[in-house]
Protein backbone atom coordinates (compact mmCIF):
# COMPACT_ATOMS: atom_id res chain seq x y z
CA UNK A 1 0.00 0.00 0.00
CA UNK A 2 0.76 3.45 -0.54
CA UNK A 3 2.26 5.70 2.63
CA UNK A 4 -0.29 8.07 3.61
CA UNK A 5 -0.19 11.47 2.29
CA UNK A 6 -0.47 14.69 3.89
CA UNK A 7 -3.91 16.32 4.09
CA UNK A 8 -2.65 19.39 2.51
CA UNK A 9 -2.00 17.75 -0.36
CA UNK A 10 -5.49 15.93 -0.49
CA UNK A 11 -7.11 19.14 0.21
CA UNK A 12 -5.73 20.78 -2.75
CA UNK A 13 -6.53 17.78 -4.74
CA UNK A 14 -10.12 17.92 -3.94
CA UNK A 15 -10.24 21.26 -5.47
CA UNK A 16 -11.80 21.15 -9.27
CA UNK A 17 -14.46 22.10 -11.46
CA UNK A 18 -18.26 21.20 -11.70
CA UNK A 19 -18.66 17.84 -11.49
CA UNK A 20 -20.83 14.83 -12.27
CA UNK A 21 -23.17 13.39 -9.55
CA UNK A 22 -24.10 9.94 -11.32
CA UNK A 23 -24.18 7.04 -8.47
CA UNK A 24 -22.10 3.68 -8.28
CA UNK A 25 -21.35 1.90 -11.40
CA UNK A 26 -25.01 -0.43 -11.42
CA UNK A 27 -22.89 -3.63 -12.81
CA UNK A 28 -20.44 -3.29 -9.56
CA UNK A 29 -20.42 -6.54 -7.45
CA UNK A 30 -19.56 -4.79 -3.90
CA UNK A 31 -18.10 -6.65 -1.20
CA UNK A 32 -18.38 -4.00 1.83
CA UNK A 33 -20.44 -1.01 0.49
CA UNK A 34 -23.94 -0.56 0.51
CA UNK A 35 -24.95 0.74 -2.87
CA UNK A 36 -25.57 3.96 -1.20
CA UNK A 37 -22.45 4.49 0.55
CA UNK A 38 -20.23 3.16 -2.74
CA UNK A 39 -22.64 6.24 -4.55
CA UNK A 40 -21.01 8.57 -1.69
CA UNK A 41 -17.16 7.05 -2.17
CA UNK A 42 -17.82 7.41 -6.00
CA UNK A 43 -18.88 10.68 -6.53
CA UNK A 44 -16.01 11.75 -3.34
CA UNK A 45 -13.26 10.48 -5.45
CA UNK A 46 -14.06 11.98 -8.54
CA UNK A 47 -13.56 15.39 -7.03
CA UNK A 48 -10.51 13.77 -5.61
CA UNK A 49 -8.79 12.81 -9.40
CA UNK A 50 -12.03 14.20 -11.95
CA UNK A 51 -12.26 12.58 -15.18
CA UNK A 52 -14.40 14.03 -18.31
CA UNK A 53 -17.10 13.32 -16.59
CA UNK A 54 -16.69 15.44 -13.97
CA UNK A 55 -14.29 18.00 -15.43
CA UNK A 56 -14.24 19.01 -19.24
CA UNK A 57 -10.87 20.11 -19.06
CA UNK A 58 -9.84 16.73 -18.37
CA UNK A 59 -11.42 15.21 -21.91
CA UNK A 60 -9.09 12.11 -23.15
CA UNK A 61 -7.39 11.98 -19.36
CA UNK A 62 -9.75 9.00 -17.17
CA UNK A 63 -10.61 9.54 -13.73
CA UNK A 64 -11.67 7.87 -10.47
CA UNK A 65 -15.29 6.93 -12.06
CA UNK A 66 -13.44 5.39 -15.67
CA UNK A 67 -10.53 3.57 -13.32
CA UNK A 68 -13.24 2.23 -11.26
CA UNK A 69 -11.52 3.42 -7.90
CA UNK A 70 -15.13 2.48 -5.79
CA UNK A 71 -14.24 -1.09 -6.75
CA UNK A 72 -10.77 -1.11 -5.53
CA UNK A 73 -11.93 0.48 -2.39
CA UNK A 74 -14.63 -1.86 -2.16
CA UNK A 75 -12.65 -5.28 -3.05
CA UNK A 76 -10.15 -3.95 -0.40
CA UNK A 77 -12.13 -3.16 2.60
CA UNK A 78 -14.28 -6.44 2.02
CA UNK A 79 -11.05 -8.52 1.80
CA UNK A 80 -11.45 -10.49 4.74
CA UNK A 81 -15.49 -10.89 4.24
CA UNK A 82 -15.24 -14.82 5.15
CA UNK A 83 -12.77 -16.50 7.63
CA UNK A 84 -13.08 -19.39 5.22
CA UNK A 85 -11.51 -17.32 2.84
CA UNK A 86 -8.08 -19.19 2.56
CA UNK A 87 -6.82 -16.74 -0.30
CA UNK A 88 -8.05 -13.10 0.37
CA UNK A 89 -7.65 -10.24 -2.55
CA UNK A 90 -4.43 -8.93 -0.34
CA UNK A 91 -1.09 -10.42 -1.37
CA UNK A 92 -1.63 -11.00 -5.61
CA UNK A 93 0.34 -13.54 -6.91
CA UNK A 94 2.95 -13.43 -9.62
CA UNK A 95 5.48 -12.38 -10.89
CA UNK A 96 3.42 -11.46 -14.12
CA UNK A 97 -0.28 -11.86 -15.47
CA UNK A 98 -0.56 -12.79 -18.72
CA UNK A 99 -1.04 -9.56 -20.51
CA UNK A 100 2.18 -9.30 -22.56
CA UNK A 101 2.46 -12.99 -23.20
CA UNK A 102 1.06 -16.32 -23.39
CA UNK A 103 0.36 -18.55 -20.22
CA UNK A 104 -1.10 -18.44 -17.29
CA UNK A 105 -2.24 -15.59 -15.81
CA UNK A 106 -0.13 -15.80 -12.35
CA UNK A 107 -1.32 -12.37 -10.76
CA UNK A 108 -5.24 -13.46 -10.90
CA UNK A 109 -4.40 -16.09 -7.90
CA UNK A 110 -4.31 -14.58 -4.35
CA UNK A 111 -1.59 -16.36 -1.88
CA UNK A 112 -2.90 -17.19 1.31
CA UNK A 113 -2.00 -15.62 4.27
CA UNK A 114 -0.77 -16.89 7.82
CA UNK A 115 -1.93 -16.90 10.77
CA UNK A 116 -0.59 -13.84 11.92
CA UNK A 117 -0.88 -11.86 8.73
CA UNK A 118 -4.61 -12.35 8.69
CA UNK A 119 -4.43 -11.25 12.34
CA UNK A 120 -2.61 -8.06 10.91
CA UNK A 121 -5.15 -7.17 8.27
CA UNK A 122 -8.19 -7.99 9.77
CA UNK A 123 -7.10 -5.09 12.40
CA UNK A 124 -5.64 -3.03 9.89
CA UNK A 125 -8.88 -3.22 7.76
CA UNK A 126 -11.33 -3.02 10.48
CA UNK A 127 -10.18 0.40 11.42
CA UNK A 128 -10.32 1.61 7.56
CA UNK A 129 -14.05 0.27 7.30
CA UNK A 130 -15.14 2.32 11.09
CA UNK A 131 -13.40 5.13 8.90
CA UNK A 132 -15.35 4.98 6.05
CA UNK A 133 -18.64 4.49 8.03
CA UNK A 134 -17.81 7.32 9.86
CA UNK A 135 -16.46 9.43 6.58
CA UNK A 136 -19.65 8.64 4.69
CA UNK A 137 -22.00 9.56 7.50
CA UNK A 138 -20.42 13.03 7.75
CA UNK A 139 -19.93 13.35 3.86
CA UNK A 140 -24.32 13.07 3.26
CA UNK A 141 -24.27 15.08 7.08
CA UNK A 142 -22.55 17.89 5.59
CA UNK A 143 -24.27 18.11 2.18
CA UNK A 144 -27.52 18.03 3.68
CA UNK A 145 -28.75 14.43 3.61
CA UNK A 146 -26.64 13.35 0.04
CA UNK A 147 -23.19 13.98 -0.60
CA UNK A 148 -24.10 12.88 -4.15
CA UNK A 149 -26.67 15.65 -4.93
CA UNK A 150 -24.56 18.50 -4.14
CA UNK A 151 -23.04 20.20 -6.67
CA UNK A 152 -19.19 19.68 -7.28
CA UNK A 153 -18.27 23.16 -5.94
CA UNK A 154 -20.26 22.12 -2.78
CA UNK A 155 -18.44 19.03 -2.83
CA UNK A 156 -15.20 20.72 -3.06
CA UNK A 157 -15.72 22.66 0.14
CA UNK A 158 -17.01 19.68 2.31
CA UNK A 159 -13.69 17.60 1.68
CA UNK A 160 -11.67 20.11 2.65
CA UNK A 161 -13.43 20.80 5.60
CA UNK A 162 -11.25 20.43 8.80
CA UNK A 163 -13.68 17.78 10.50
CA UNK A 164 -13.14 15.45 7.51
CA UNK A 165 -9.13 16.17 6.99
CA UNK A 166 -8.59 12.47 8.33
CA UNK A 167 -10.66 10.82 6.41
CA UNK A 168 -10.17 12.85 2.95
CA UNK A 169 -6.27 11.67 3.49
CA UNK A 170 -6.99 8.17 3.54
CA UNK A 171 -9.50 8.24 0.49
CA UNK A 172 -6.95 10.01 -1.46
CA UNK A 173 -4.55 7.69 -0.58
CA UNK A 174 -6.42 5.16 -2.01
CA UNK A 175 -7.94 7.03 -4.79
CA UNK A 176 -4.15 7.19 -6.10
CA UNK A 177 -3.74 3.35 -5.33
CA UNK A 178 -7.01 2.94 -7.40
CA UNK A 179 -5.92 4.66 -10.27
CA UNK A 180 -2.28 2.92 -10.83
CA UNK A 181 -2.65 -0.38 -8.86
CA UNK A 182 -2.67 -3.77 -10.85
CA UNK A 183 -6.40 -4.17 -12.04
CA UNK A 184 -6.16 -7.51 -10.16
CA UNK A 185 -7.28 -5.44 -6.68
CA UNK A 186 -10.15 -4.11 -8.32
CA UNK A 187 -9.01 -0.38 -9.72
CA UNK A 188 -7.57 0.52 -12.67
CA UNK A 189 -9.95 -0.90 -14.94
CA UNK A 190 -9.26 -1.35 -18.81
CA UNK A 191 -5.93 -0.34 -17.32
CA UNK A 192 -6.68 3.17 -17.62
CA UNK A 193 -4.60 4.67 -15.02
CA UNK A 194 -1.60 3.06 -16.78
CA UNK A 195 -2.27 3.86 -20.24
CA UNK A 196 -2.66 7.27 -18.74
CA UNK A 197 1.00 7.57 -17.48
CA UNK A 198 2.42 5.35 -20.53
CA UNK A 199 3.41 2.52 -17.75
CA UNK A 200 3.17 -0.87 -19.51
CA UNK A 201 2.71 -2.75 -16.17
CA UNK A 202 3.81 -6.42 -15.79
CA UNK A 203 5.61 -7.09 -19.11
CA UNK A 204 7.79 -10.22 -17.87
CA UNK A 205 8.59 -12.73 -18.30
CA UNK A 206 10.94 -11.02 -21.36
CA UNK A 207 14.12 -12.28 -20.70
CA UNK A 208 17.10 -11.35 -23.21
CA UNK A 209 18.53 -12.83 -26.45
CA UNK A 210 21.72 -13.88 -27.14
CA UNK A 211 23.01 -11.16 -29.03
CA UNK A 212 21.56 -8.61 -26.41
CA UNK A 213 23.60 -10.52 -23.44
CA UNK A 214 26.60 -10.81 -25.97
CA UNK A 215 26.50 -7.11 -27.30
CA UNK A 216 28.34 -4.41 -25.50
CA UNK A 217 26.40 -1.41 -24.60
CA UNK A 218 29.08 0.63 -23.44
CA UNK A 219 31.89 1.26 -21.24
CA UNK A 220 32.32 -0.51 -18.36
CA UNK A 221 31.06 1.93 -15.27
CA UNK A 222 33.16 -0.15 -13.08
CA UNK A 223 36.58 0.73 -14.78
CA UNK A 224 40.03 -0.68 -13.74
CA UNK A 225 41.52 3.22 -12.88
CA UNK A 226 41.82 5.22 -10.54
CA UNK A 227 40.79 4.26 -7.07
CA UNK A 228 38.81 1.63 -8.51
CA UNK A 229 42.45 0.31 -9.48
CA UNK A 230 44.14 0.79 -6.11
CA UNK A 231 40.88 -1.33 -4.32
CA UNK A 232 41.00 -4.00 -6.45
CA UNK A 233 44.88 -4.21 -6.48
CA UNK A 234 44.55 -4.33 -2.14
CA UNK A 235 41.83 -6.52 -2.69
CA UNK A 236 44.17 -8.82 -4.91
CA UNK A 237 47.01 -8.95 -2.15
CA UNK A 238 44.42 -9.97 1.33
């Protein structure tokens, strides 16, 4: 996971243009959410990183709503739903899907976690869900019933409202984990936040030819003068 970020910096984030107020994505399977409250996370962290839809000057550049952020949120706050669950959508596997090349699709399977890491998490995550309870609550408080109805400006000037500055630091925290995580956790869908930064993700395994191990591509860094000389020559005579 991503270190948490300063408020200040999610405060000025927040700040945008008008923006959409459509709810949840209808087709989303949620895990933790109520519809409502993924509605309330949804239309929050579009005002956090606004696509087209909620910005026009961000036409061609996708968003929270087209990277599905809600979903990553959702998948990872509902991780540890079952206690049966011997492989929860934590730790994904690897070292590379199957999206530059042929095979098996190693990041789609989950690794298990001991005893004490599922100890870990479960704590870990139980505070993040009391915090978006509580976060939601005071989101629709604020606006007057429905965070979603306000109007973007409104929106704007409820997240950066001291009272949520917690809060708004953790959802942008994982509004940017959303965005640019593997799609395998439930954000970044249609890999959008890595088309959007030119980042080609997993692209092993890729390996080298031959001719590339064979080839010289320059000077040695590690040359044989200078002090480099004198160490390896006291090296030489231990």
């Amino acid at each position: 996971m991503i270190g948490a970020l300063p408020v200040a910096v999610a405060s000025a984030a927040v700040l945008g243009a008008e923006g959409c107020t459509s709810s949840a994505s209808s087709d989303r399977t949620l895990r933790f959410f109520t519809a409502d409250q993924a509605a309330v996370v949804e239309a929050a962290t579009a005002r956090i990183a606004p696509g087209p839809a909620d910005d026009p000057a961000e036409a061609g550049h996708p968003g929270a709503r087209e990277a599905d952020v809600t979903g990553y949120i959702d998948s990872m706050l509902g991780a540890l739903g079952s206690l049966d669950d011997a492989a929860p959508l934590v730790f994904a596997g690897g070292p590379w899907s199957n999206r530059h090349t042929s095979g098996p699709d190693l990041m789609a399977r989950f690794l298990a976690l001991d005893p004490v890491g599922r100890i870990a998490w479960r704590r870990r995550l139980t505070g993040w869900q009391q915090q978006y309870r509580q976060g939601i609550a005071t989101l629709d408080k604020l606006a007057g019933g429905d965070f979603t109805k306000a109007s973007g400006a409104k929106q704007d000037k409820i997240l950066v409202m001291s009272a949520l500055s917690d809060f708004v630091s953790l959802l942008f925290e994982h509004t940017i984990e959303g965005l640019y995580a593997a799609p395998e956790y439930g954000g970044n869908r249609g890999l959008a936040g890595w088309k959007e930064i030119g980042f080609p993700g997993d692209i092993q395994p890729r390996g080298y030819t031959a001719d590339e191990v064979s080839r010289s591509d320059g000077p040695d860094p590690v040359d044989n003068t200078g002090i480099v000389a004198d160490v390896l020559k006291l090296l030489g005579s231990l």
